[in-house]
N, C-alpha and C. Protein backbone atom coordinates (compact mmCIF):
# COMPACT_ATOMS: atom_id res chain seq x y z
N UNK A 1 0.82 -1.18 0.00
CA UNK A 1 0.00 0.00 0.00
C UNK A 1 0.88 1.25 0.00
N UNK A 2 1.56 1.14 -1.44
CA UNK A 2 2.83 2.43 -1.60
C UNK A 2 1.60 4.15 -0.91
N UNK A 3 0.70 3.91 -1.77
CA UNK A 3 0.13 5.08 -1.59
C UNK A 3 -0.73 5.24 -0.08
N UNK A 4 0.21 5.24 0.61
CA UNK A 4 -0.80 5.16 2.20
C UNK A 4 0.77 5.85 2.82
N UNK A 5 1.96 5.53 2.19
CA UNK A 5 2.95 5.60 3.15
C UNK A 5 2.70 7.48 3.52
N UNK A 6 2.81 8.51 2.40
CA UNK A 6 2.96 10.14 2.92
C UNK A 6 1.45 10.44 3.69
N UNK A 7 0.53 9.35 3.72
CA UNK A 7 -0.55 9.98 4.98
C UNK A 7 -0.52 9.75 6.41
N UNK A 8 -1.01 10.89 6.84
CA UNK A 8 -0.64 11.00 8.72
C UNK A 8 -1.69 9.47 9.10
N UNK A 9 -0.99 9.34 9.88
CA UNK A 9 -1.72 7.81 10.55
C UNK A 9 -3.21 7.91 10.99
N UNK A 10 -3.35 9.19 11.33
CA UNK A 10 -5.30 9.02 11.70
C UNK A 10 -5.87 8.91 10.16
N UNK A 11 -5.46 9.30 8.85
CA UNK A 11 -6.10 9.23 8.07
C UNK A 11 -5.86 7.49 7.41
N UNK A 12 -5.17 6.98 7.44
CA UNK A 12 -4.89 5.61 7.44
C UNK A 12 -5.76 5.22 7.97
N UNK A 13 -5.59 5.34 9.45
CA UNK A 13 -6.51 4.46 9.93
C UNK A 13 -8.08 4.28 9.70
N UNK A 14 -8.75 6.10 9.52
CA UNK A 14 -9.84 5.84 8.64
C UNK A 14 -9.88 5.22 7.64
N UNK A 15 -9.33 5.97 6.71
CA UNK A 15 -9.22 5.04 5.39
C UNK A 15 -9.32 3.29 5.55
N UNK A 16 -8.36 2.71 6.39
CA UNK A 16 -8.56 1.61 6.64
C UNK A 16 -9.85 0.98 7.35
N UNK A 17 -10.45 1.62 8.06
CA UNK A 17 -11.82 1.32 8.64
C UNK A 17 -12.96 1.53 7.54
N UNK A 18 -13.41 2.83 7.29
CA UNK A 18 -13.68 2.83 5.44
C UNK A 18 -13.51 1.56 4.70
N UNK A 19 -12.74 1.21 4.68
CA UNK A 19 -12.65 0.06 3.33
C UNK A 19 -12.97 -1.30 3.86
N UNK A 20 -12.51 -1.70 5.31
CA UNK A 20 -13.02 -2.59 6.12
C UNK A 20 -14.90 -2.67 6.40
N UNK A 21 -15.09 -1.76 6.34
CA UNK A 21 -16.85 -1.63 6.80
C UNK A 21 -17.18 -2.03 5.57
N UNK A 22 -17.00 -1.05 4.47
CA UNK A 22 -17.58 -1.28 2.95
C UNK A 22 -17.42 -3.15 2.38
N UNK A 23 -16.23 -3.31 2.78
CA UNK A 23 -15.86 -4.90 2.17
C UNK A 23 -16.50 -5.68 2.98
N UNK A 24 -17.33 -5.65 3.79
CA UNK A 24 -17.24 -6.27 4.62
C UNK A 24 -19.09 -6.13 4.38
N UNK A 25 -19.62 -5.40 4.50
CA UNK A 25 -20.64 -4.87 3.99
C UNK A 25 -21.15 -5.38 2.67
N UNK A 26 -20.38 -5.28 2.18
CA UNK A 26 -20.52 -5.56 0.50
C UNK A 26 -20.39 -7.37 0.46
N UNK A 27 -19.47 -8.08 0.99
CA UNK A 27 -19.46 -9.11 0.41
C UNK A 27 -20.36 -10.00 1.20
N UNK A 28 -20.71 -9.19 2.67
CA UNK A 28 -21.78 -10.20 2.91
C UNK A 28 -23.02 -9.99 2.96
N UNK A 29 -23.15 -8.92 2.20
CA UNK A 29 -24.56 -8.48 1.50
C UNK A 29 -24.69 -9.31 0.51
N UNK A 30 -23.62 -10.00 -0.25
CA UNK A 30 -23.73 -10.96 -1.68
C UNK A 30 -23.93 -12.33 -0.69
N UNK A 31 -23.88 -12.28 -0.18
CA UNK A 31 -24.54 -13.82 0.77
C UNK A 31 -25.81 -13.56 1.31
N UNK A 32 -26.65 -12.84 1.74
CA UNK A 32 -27.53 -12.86 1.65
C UNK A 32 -27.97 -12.41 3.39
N UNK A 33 -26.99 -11.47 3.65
CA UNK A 33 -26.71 -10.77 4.44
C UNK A 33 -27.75 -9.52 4.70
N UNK A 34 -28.48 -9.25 5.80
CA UNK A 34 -29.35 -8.12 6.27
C UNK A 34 -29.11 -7.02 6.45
N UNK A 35 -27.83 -7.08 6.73
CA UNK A 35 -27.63 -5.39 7.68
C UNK A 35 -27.11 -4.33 6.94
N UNK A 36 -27.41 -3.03 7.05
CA UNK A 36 -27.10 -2.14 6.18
C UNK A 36 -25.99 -1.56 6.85
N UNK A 37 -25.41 -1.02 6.12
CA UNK A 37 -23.20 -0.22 5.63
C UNK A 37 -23.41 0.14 7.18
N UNK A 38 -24.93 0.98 7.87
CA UNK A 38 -24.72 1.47 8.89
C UNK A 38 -24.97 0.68 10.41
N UNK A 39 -25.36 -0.26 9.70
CA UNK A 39 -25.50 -1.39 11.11
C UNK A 39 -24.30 -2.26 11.17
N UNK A 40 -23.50 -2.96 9.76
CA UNK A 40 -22.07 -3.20 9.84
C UNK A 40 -21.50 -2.58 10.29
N UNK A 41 -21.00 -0.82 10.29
CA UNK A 41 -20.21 -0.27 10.88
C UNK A 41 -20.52 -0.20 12.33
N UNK A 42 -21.85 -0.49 13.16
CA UNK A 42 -22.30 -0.49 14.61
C UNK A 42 -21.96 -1.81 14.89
N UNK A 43 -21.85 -2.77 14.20
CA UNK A 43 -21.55 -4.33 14.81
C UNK A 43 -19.95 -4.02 14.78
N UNK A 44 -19.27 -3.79 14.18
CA UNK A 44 -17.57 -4.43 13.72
C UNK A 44 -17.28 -3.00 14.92
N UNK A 45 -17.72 -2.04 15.10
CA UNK A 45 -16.79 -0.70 15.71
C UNK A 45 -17.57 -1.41 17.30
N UNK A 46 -18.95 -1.26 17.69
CA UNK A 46 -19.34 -1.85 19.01
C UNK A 46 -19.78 -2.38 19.34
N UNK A 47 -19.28 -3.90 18.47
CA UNK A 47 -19.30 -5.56 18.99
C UNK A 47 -20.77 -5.35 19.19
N UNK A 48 -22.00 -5.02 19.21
CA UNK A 48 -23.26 -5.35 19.81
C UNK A 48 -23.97 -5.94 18.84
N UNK A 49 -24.95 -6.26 19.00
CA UNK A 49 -26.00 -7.12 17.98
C UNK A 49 -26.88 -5.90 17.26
N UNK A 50 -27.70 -5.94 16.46
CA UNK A 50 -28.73 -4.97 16.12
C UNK A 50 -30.05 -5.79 16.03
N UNK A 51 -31.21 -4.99 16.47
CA UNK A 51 -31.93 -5.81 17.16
C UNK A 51 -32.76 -5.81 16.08
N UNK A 52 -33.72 -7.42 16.12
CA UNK A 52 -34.35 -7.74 14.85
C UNK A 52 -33.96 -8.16 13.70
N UNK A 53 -32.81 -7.89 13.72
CA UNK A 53 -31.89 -8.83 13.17
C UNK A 53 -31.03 -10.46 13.55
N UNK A 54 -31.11 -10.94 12.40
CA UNK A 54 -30.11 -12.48 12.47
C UNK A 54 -29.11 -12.74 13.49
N UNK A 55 -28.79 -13.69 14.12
CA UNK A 55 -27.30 -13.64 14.80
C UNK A 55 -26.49 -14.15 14.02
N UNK A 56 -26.61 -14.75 13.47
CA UNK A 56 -25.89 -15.03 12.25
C UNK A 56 -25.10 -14.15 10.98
N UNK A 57 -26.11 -13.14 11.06
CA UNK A 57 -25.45 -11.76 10.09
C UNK A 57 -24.73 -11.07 11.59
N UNK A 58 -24.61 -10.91 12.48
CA UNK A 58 -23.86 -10.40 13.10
C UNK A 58 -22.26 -11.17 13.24
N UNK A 59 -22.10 -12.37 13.58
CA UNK A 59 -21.12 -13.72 13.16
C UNK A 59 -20.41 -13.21 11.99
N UNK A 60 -21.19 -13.41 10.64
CA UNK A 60 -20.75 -12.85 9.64
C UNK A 60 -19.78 -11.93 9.58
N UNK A 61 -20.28 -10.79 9.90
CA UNK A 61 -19.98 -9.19 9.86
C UNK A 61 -18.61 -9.43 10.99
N UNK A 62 -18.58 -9.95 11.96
CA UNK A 62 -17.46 -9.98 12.95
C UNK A 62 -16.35 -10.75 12.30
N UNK A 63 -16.29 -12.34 11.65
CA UNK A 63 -15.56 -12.98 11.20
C UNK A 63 -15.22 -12.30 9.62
N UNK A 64 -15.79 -11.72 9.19
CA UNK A 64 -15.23 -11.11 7.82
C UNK A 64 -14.26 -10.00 8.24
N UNK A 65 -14.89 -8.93 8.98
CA UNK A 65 -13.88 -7.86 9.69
C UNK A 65 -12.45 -8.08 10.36
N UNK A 66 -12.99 -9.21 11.39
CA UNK A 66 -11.60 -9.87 11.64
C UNK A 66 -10.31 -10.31 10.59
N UNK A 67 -10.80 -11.01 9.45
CA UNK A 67 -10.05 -11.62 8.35
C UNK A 67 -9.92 -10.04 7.36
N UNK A 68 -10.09 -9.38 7.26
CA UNK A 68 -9.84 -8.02 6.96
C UNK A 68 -8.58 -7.27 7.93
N UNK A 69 -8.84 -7.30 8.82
CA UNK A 69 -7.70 -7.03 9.56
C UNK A 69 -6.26 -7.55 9.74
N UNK A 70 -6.38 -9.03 9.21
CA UNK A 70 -5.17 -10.16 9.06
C UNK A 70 -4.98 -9.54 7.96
N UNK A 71 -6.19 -9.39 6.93
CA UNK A 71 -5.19 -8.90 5.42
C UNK A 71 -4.18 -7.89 5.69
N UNK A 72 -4.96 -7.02 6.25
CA UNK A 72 -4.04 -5.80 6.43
C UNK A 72 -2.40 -5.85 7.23
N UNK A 73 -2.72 -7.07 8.28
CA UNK A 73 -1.65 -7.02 8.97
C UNK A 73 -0.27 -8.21 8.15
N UNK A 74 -1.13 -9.12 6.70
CA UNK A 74 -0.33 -9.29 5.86
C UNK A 74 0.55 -8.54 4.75
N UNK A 75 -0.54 -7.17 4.36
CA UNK A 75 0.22 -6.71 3.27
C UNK A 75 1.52 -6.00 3.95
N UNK A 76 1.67 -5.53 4.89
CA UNK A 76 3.55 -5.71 5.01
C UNK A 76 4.62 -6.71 5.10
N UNK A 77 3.81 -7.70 5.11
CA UNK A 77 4.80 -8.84 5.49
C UNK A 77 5.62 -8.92 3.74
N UNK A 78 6.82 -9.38 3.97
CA UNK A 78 7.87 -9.91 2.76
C UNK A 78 7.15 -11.19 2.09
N UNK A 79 6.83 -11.96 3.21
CA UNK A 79 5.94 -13.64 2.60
C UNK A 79 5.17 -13.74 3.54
N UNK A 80 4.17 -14.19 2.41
CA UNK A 80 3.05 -14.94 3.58
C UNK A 80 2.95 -16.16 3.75
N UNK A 81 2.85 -16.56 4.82
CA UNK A 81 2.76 -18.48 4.95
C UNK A 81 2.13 -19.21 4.89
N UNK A 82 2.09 -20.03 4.90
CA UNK A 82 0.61 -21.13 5.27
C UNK A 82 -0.03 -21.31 6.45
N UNK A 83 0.51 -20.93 7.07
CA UNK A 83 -0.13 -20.40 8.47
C UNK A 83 -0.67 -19.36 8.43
N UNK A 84 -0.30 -18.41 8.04
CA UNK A 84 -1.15 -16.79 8.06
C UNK A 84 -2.54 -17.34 7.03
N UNK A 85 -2.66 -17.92 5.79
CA UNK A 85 -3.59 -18.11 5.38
C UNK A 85 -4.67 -19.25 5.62
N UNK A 86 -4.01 -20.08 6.79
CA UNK A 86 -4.89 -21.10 7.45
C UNK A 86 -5.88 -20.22 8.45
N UNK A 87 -4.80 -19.03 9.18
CA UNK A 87 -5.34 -18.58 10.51
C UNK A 87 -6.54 -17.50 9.82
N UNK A 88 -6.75 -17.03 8.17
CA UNK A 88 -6.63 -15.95 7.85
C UNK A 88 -8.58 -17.18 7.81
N UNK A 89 -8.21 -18.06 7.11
CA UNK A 89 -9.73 -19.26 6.82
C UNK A 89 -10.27 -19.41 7.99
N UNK A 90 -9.63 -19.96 9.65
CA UNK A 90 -10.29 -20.16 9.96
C UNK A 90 -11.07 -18.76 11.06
N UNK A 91 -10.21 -17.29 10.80
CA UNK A 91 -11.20 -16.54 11.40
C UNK A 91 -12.11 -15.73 10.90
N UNK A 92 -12.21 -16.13 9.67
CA UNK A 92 -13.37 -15.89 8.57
C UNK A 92 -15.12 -17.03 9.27
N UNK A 93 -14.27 -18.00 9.46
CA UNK A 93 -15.34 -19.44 9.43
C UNK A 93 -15.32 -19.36 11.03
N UNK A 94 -14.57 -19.29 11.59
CA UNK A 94 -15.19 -19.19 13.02
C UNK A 94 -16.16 -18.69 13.69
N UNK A 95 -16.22 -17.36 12.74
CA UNK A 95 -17.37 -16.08 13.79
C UNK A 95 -18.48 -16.69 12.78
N UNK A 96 -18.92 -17.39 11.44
CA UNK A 96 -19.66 -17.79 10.57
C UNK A 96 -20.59 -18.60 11.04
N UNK A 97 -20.48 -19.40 11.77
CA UNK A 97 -20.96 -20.53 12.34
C UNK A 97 -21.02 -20.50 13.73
N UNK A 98 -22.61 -20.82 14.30
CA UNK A 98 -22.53 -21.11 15.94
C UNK A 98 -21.49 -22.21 16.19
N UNK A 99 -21.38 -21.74 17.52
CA UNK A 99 -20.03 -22.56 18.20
C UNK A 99 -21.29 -24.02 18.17
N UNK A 100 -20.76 -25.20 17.70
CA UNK A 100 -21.12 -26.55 18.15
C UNK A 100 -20.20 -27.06 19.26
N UNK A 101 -21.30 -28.40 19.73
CA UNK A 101 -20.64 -29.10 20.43
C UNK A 101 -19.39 -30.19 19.64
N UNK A 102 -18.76 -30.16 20.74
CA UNK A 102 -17.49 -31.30 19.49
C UNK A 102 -17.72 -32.91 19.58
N UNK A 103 -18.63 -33.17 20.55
CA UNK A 103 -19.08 -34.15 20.46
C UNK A 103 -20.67 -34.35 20.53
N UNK A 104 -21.01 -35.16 20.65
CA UNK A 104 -22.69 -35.98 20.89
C UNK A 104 -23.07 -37.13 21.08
N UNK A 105 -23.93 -37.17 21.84
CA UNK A 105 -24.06 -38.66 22.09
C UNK A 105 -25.80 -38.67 22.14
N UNK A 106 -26.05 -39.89 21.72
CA UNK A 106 -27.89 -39.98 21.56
C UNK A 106 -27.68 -41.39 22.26
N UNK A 107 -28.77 -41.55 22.79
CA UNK A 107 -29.19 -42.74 22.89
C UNK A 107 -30.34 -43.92 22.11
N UNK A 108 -30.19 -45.00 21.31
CA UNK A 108 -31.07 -45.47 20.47
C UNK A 108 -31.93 -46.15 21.51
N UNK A 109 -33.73 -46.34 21.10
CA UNK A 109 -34.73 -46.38 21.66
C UNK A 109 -34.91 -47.85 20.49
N UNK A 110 -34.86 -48.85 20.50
CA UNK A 110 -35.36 -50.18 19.68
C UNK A 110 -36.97 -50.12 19.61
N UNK A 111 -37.54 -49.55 21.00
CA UNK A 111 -38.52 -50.08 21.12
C UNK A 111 -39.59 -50.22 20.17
N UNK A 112 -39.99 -48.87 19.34
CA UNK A 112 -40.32 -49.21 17.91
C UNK A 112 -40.12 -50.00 17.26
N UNK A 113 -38.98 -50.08 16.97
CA UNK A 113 -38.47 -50.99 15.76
C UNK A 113 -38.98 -52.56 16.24
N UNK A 114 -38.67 -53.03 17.62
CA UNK A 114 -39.51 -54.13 17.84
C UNK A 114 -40.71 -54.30 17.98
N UNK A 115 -41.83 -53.09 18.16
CA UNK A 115 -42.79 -53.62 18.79
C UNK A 115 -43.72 -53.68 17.00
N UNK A 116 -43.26 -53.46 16.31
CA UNK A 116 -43.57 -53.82 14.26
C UNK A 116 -43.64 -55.04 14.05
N UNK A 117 -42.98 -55.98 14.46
CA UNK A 117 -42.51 -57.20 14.50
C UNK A 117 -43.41 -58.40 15.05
């Protein structure tokens, strides 16, 4: 980002928030995403939910922002690794999805199945 280096750092940092809200806004509006530029920028700046809305578009909006922020904290790097782009997938997909359990257990009931018989 040659053209960022002669601006004073508060304007960076807008600029960088700017383009974070909009992308972020934008691509998960192409998923099928609820919230408008001004409720993205109220979820990603103060973490809260907006009410009447999905929790799921809030997830969204947090895990895209996050992985926006890795970009950013890649484009200075010399190389990027396979690690930066593992960590970059899974905090995209993390905030995407309710937390599950990692396991489960059911118990099977026969008793149907025998009492057919």
């Amino acid at each position: 980002m040659e053209f960022f280096q002669h601006l004073d750092s508060d304007i960076k940092t807008a600029l960088k928030a700017q383009l974070r809200d909009l992308w972020t806004h934008t691509s998960t509006a192409i998923e099928g995403n609820t919230l408008t530029l001004g409720e993205t920028k109220f979820v990603i700046e103060e973490g809260l939910t907006v009410a009447g809305k999905p929790l799921k578009d809030h997830h969204e909006v947090v895990g895209h922002a996050r992985a926006i922020e890795l970009i950013y904290d890649m484009v200075g790097k010399t190389e990027i690794e396979d690690t930066d782009l593992f960590e970059l997938h899974i905090t995209k997909l993390w905030n995407d999805r309710p937390k599950r359990p990692t396991t489960l257990s059911c118990t099977c009931d026969d008793r149907r199945k025998n009492a057919k018989k």
